[in-house]
Every structure is written in structure tokens, then in C-alpha cells.
Protein backbone atom coordinates (compact mmCIF):
# COMPACT_ATOMS: atom_id res chain seq x y z
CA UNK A 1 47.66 -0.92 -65.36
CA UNK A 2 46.53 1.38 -62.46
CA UNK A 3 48.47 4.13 -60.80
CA UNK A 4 48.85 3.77 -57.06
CA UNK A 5 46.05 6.46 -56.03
CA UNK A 6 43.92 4.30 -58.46
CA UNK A 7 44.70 1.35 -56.28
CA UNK A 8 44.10 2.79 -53.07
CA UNK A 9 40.65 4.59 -54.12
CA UNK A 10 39.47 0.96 -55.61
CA UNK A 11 40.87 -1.54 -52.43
CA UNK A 12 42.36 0.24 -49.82
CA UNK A 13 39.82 3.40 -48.71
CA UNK A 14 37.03 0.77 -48.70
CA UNK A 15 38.97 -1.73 -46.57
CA UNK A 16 39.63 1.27 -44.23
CA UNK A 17 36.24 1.85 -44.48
CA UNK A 18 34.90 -1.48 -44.30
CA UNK A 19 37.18 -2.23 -41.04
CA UNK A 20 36.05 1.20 -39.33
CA UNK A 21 31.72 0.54 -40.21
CA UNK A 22 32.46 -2.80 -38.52
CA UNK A 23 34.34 -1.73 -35.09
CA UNK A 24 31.63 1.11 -34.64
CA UNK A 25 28.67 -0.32 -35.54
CA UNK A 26 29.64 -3.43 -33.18
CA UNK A 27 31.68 -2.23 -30.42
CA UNK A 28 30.22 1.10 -30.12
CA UNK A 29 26.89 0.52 -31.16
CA UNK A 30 26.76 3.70 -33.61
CA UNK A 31 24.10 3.39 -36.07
CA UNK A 32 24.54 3.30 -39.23
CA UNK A 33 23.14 6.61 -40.41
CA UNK A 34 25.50 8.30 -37.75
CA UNK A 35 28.33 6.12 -38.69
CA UNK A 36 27.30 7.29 -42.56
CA UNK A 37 27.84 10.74 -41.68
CA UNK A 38 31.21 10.18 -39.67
CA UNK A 39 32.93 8.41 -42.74
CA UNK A 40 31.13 10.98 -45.22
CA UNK A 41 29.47 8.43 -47.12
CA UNK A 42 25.65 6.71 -47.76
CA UNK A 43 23.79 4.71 -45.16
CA UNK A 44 23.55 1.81 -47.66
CA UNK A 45 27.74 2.35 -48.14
CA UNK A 46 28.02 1.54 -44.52
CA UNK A 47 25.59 -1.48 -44.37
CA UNK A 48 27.39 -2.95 -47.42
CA UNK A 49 30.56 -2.80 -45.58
CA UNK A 50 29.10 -4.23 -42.38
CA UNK A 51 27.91 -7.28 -44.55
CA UNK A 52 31.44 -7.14 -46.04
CA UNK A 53 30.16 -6.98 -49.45
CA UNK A 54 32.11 -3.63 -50.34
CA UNK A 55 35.69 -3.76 -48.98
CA UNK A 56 38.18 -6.91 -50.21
CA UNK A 57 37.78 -9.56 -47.14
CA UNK A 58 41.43 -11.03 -48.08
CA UNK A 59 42.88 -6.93 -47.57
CA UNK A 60 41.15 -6.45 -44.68
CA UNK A 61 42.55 -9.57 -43.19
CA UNK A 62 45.62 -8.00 -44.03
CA UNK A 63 44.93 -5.27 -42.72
CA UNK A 64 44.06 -6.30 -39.43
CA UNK A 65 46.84 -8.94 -38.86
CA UNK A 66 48.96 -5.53 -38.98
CA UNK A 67 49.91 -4.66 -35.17
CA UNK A 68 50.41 -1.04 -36.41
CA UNK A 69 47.52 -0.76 -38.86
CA UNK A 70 45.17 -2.46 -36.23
CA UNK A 71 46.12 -0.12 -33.66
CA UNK A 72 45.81 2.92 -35.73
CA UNK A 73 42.11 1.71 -36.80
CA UNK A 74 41.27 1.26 -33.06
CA UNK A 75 42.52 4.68 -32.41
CA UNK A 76 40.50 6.19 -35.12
CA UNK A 77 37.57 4.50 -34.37
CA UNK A 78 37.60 5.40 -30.50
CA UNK A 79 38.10 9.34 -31.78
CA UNK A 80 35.28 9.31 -33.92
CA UNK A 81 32.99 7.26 -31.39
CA UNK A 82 33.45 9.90 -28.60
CA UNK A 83 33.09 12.88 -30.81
CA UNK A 84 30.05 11.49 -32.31
């Protein structure tokens, strides 16, 4: 059985992660190494997420049918696109 941080290291930081690559790579047009460095992990971390092979489709879907959660993600992702 895993213990909750176990859960959200595994399925919920790389949904997060997935859902934030996404919205700046296409909305903001942030490359992918820059994007890398903002999240604080690899280029090829980022361009799995884009292709949505890292991050659990289903969660993110979850995720982002969340008013809260969606709006928090935009949030975050406007922050980190302006301070670049």
C-alpha cells in the first residue's frame, strides 16, 4: 500500500506538471528548455508531458474539470510565464 506523499510524488506532481508543460508551451509559447528550468526538471521531462506520456490522462482530466484546481493552474502558469 502507498502512503499519501507516495501517491502524490507518483500521480499527482506529474499531473501538475503535465497540465502546467501543456498551458505554457501552447498558450505562451515558452520553449521547452525554458519551461524545463521553470518546473526544475529535464527538457525531455517536459516534452514527455507535452505528448502526455508522463502524467495520468484520466487525473488530469480530473484535474481540469476542477473550477478551483483549473483556476489555480491558470494562475500559476500566467506567474511563471511573465517572470520567465
Amino acid at each position: 500500500m502507498l502512503l499519501p506523499a507516495e501517491i502524490e510524488s507518483k500521480t499527482l506532481i506529474p499531473a501538475l506538471r503535465a497540465i502546467l508543460a501543456k498551458d505554457l508551451a501552447n498558450k505562451y509559447h515558452i520553449r521547452e528548455d525554458e519551461i524545463s528550468k521553470m518546473l526544475g526538471v529535464t527538457q525531455a521531462a517536459i516534452s514527455n508531458y507535452i505528448r502526455g506520456t508522463r502524467g495520468d490522462p484520466k487525473l488530469i482530466e480530473k484535474l481540469l474539470a476542477e473550477k478551483q484546481v483549473s483556476e489555480m493552474i491558470n494562475d500559476i502558469s500566467t506567474n511563471l510565464s511573465s517572470d520567465k
